[in-house]
C-alpha atoms as a PDB file:
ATOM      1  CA  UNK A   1      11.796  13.451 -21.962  1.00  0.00           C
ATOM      2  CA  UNK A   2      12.524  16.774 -23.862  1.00  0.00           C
ATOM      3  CA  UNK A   3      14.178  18.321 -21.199  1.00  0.00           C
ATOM      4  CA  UNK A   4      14.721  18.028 -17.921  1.00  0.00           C
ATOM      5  CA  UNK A   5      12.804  20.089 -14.971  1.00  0.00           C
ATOM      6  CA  UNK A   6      14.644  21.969 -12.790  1.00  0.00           C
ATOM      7  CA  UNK A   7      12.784  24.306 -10.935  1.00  0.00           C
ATOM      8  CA  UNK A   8       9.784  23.397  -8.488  1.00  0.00           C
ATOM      9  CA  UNK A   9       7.481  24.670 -10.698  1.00  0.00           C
ATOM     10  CA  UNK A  10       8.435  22.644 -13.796  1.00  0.00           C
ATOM     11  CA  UNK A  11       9.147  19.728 -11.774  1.00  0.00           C
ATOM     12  CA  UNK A  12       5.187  19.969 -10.656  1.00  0.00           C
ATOM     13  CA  UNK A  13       3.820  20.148 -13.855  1.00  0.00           C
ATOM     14  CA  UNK A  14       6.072  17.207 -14.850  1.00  0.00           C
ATOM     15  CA  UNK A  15       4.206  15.104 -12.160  1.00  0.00           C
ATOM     16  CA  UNK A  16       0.632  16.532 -12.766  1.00  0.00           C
ATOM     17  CA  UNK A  17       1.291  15.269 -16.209  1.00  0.00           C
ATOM     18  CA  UNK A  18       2.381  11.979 -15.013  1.00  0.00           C
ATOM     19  CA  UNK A  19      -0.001  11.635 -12.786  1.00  0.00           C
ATOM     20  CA  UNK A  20      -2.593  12.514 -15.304  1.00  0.00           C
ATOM     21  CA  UNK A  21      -1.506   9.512 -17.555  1.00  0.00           C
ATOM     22  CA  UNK A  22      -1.624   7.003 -14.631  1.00  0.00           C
ATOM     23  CA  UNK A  23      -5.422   7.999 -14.142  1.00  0.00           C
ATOM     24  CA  UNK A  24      -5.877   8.328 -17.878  1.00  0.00           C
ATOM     25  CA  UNK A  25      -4.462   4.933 -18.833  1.00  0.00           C
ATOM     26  CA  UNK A  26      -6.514   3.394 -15.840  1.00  0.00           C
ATOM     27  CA  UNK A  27      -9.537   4.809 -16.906  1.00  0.00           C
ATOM     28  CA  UNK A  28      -9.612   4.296 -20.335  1.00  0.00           C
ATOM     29  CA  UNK A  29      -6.596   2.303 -21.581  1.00  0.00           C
ATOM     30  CA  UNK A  30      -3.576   3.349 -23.680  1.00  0.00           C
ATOM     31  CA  UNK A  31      -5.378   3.363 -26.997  1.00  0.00           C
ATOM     32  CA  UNK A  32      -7.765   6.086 -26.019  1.00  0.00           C
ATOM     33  CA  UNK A  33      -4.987   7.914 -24.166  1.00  0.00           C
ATOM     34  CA  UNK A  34      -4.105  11.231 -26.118  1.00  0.00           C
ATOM     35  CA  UNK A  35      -2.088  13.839 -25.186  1.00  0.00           C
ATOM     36  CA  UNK A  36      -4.765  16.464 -25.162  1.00  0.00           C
ATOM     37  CA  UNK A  37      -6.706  14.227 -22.964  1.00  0.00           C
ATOM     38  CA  UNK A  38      -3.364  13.700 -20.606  1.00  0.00           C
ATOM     39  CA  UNK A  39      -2.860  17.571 -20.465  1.00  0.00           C
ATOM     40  CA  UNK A  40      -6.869  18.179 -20.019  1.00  0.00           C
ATOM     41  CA  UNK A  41      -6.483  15.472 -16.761  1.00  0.00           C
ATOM     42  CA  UNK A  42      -3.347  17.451 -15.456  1.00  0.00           C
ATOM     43  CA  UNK A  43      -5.021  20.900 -15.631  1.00  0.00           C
ATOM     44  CA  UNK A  44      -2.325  22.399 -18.515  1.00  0.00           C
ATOM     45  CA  UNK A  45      -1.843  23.126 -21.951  1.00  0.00           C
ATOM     46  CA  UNK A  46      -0.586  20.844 -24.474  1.00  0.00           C
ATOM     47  CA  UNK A  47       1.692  22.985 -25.391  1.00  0.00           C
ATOM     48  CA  UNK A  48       3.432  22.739 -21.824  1.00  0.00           C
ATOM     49  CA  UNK A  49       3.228  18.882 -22.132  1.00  0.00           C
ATOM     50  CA  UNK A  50       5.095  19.376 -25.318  1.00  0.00           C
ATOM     51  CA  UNK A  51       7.625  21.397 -23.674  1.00  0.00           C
ATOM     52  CA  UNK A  52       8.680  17.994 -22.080  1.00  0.00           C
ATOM     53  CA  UNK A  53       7.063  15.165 -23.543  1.00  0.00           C
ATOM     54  CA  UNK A  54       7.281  14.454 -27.524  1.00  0.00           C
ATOM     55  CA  UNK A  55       4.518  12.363 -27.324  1.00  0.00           C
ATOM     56  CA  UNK A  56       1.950  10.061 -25.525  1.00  0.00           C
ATOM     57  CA  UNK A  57       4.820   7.000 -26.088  1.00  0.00           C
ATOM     58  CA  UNK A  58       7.176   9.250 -24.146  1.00  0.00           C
ATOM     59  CA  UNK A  59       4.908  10.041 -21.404  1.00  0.00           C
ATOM     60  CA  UNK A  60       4.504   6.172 -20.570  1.00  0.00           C
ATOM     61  CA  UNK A  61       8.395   5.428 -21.285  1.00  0.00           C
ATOM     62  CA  UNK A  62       8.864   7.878 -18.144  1.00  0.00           C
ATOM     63  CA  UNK A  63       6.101   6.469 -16.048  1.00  0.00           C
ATOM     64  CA  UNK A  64       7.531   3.223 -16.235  1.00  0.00           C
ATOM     65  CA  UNK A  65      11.343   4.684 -16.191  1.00  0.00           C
ATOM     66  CA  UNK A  66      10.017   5.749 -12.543  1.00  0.00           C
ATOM     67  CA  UNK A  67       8.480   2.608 -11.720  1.00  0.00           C
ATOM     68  CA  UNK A  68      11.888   0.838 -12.312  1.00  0.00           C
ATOM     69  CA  UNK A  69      13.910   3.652 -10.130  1.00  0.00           C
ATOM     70  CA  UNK A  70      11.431   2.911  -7.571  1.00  0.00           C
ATOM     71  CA  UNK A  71      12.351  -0.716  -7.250  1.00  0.00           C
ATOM     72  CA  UNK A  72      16.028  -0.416  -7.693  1.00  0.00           C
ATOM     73  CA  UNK A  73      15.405   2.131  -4.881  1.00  0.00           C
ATOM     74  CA  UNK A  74      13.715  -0.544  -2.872  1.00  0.00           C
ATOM     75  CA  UNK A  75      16.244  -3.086  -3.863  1.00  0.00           C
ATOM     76  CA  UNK A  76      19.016  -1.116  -2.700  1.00  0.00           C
ATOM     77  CA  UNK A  77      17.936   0.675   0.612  1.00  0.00           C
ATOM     78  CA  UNK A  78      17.263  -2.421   2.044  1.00  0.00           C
ATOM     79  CA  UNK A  79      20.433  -4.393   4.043  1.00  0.00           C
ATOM     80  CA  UNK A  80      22.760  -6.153   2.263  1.00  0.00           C
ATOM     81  CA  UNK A  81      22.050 -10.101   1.936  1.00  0.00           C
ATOM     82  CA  UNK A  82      24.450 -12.410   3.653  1.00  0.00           C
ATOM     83  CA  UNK A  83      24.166 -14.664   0.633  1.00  0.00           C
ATOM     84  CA  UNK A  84      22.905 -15.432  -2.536  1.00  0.00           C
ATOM     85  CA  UNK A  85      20.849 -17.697  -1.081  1.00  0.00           C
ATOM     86  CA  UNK A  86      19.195 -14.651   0.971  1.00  0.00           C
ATOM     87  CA  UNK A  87      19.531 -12.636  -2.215  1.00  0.00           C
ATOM     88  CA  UNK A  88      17.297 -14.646  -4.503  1.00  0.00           C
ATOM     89  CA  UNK A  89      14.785 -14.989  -1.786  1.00  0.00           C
ATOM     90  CA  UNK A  90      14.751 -11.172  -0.929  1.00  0.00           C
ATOM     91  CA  UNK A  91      14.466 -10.370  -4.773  1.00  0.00           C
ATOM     92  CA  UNK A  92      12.042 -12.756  -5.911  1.00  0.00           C
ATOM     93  CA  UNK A  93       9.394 -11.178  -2.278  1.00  0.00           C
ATOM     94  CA  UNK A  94      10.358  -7.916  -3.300  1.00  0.00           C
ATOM     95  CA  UNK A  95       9.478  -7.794  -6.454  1.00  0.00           C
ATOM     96  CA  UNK A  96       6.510  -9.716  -6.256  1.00  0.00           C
ATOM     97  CA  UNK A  97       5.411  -6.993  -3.332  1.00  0.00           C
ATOM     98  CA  UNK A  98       6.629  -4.099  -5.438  1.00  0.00           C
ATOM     99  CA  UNK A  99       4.220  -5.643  -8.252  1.00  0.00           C
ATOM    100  CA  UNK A 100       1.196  -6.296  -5.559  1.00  0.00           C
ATOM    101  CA  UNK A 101       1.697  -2.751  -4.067  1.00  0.00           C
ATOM    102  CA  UNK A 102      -0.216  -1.107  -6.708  1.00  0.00           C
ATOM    103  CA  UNK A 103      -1.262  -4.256  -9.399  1.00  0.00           C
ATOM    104  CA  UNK A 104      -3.392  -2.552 -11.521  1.00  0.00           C
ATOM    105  CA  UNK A 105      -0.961   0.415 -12.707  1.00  0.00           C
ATOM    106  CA  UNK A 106       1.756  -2.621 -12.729  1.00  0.00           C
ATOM    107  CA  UNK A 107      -0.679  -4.637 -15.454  1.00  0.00           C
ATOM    108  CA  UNK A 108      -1.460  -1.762 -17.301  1.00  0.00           C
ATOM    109  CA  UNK A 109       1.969  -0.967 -18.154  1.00  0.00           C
ATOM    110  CA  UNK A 110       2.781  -4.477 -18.520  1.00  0.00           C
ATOM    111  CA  UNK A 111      -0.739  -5.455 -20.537  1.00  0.00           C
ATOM    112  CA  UNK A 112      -1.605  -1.750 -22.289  1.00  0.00           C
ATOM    113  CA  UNK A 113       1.632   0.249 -23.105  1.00  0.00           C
ATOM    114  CA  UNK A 114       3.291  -1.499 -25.992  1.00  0.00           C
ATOM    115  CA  UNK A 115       6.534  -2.583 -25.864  1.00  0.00           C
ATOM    116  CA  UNK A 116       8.628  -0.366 -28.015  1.00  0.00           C
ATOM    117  CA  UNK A 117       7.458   2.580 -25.738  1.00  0.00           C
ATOM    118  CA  UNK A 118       9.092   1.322 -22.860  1.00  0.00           C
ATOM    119  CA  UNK A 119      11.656  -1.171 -23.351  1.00  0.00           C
ATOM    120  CA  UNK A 120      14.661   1.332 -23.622  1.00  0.00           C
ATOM    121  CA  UNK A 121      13.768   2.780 -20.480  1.00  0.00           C
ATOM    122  CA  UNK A 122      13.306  -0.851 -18.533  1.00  0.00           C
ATOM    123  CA  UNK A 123      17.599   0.036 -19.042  1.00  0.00           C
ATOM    124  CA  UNK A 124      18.403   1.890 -16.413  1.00  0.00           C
ATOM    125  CA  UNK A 125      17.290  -0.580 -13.996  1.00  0.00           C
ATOM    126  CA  UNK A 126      19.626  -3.248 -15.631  1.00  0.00           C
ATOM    127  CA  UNK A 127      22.116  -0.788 -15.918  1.00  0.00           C
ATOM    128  CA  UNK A 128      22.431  -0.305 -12.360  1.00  0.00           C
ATOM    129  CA  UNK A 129      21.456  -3.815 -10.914  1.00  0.00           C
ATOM    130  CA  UNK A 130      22.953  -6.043 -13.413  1.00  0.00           C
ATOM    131  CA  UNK A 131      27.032  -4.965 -12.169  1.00  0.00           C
ATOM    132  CA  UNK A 132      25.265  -4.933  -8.517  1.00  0.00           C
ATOM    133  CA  UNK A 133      24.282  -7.977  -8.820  1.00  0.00           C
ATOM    134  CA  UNK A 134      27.118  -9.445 -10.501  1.00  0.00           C
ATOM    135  CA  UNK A 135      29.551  -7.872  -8.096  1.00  0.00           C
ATOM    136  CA  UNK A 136      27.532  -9.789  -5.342  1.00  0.00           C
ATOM    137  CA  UNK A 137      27.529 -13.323  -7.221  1.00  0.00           C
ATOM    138  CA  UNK A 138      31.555 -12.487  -7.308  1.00  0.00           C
ATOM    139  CA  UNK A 139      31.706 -12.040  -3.635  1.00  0.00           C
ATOM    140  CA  UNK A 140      30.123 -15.335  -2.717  1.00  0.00           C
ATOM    141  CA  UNK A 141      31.512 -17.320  -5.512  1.00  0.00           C
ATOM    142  CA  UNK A 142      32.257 -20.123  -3.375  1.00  0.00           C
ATOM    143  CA  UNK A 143      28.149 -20.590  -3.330  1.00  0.00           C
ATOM    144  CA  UNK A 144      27.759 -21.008  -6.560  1.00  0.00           C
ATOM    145  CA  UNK A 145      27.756 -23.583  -9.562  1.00  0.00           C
ATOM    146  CA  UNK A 146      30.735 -22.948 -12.016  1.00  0.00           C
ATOM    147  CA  UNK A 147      29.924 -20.119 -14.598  1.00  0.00           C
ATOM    148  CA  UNK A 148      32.128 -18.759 -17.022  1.00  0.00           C
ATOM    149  CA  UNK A 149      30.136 -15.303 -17.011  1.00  0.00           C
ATOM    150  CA  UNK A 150      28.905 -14.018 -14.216  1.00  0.00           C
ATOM    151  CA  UNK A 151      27.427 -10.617 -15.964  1.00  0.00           C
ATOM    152  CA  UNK A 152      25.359 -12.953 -17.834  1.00  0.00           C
ATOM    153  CA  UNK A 153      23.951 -14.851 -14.763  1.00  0.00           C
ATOM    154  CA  UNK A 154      23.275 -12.315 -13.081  1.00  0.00           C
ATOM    155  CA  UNK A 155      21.576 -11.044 -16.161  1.00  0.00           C
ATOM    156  CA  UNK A 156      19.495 -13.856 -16.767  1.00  0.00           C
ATOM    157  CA  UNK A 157      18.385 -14.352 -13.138  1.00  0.00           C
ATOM    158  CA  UNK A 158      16.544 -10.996 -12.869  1.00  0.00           C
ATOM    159  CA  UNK A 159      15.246 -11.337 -16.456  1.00  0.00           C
ATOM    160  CA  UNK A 160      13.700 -14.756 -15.083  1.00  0.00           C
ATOM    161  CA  UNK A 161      12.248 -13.143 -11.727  1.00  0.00           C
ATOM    162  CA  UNK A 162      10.410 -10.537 -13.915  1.00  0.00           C
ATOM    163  CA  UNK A 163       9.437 -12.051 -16.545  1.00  0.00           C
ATOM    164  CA  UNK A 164       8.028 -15.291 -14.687  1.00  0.00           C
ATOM    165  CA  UNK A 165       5.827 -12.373 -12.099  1.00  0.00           C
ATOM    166  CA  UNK A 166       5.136 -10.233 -15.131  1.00  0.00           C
ATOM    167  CA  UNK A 167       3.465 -13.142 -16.627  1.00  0.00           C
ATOM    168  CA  UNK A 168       1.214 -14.403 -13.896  1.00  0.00           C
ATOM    169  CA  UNK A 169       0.180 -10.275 -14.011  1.00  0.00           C
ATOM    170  CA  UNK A 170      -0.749 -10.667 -17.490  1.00  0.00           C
ATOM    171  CA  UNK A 171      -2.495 -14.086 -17.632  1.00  0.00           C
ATOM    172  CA  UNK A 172      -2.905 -15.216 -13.907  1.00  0.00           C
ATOM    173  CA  UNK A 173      -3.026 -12.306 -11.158  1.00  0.00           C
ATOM    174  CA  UNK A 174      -4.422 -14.097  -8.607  1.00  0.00           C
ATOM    175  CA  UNK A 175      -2.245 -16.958  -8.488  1.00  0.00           C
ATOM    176  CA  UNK A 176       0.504 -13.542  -7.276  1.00  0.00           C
ATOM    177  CA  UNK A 177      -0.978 -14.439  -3.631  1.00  0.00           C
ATOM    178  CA  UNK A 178      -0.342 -18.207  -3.794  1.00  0.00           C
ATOM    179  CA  UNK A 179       2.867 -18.581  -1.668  1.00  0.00           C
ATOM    180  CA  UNK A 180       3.965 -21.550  -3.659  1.00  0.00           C
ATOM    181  CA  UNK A 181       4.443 -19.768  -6.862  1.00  0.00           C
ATOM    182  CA  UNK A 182       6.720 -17.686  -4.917  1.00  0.00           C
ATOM    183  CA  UNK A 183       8.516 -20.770  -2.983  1.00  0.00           C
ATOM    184  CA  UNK A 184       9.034 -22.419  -6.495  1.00  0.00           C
ATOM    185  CA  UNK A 185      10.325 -19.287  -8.073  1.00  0.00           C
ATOM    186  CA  UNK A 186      12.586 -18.957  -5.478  1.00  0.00           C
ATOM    187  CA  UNK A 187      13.559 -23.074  -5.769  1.00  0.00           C
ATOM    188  CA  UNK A 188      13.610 -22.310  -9.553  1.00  0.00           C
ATOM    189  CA  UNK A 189      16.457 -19.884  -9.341  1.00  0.00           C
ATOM    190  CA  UNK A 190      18.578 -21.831  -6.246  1.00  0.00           C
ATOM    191  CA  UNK A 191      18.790 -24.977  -8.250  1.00  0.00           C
ATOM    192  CA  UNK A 192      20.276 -22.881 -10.803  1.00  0.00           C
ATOM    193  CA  UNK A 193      22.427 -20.729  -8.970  1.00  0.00           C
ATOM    194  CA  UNK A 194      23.416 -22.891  -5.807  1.00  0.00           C
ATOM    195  CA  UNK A 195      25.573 -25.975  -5.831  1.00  0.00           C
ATOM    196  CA  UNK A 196      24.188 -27.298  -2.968  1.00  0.00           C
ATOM    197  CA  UNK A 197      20.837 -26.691  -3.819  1.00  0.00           C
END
């Protein structure tokens, strides 16, 4: 974003213009998406989406920035696991009901947006869970299987969650509901992770 809005007015023409995107790219894909047809959706003028967005890319970088607060947000609020065990199993559901709460915005921006628009704001959710995560896996050491870098497990293991879920959006959605693809995801990771697994 250009700039960040402060004031409650600003702030709700930010969302209209957001929110005109999500129904835009829905309705017609990325490719037809254009910023005077975002700004026509939201009910302003393109100037005023200039005034925060550069551009369409821009627009969808911040729609899916918000999509990735919104699970860290999940991922956090929730109670702390007991173990990694517990972890891995509470990650891998989450995220597969964070992707099945609203599936078809989730395989747009997975299927439609292309990459470079919104892999440097899929960041901040590594940023933040990536140290969480490894400051967990450091806790309950004892669990695990020796590894000499912990940042890079940690790593690695939420890279796998999303990109294994992110795939079945892409090629096989309705194999999301199948409870064995989650049960083997979750096997997947423990026989990684665990040493008694």
């Amino acid at each position: 974003m250009r700039k960040t809005p402060r004031q409650a007015r600003s702030k709700a023409t930010v969302d209209a213009i957001l929110a005109a995107a999500t129904r835009v790219l829905l309705e017609i894909g990325y490719d037809k998406a254009s910023t005077n047809k975002i700004a026509d959706v939201a009910g302003v003028g393109v100037g005023s989406l200039y005034e925060y967005f550069p551009g369409k890319e821009a627009i969808f970088a911040e729609i899916r920035r918000r999509e990735d607060q919104r699970l860290f947000d999940l991922t956090m609020n929730r109670e702390e696991p007991r173990s990694i065990r517990e972890l891995i199993r509470r990650n891998v559901a989450l995220y597969l009901e964070f992707v099945q709460s609203n599936l078809e915005l989730h395989s747009a921006l997975v299927n439609d947006v292309p990459q470079f628009a919104v892999t440097q704001d899929e960041l901040p959710f590594y940023r933040d869970f990536i140290p969480w995560s490894q400051t967990f896996f450091e806790r309950h050491k004892a669990e695990l299987r020796s590894f000499s870098d912990l940042h890079q497990v940690a790593e690695l293991a939420a890279r796998v969650v999303r990109a294994a879920i992110n795939n079945y959006v892409l090629h096989t959605p309705e194999k999301l509901n199948d409870p064995a693809v989650e049960e083997q995801l979750k096997e997947l990771l423990e026989r990684y992770l665990l040493k008694d697994a």
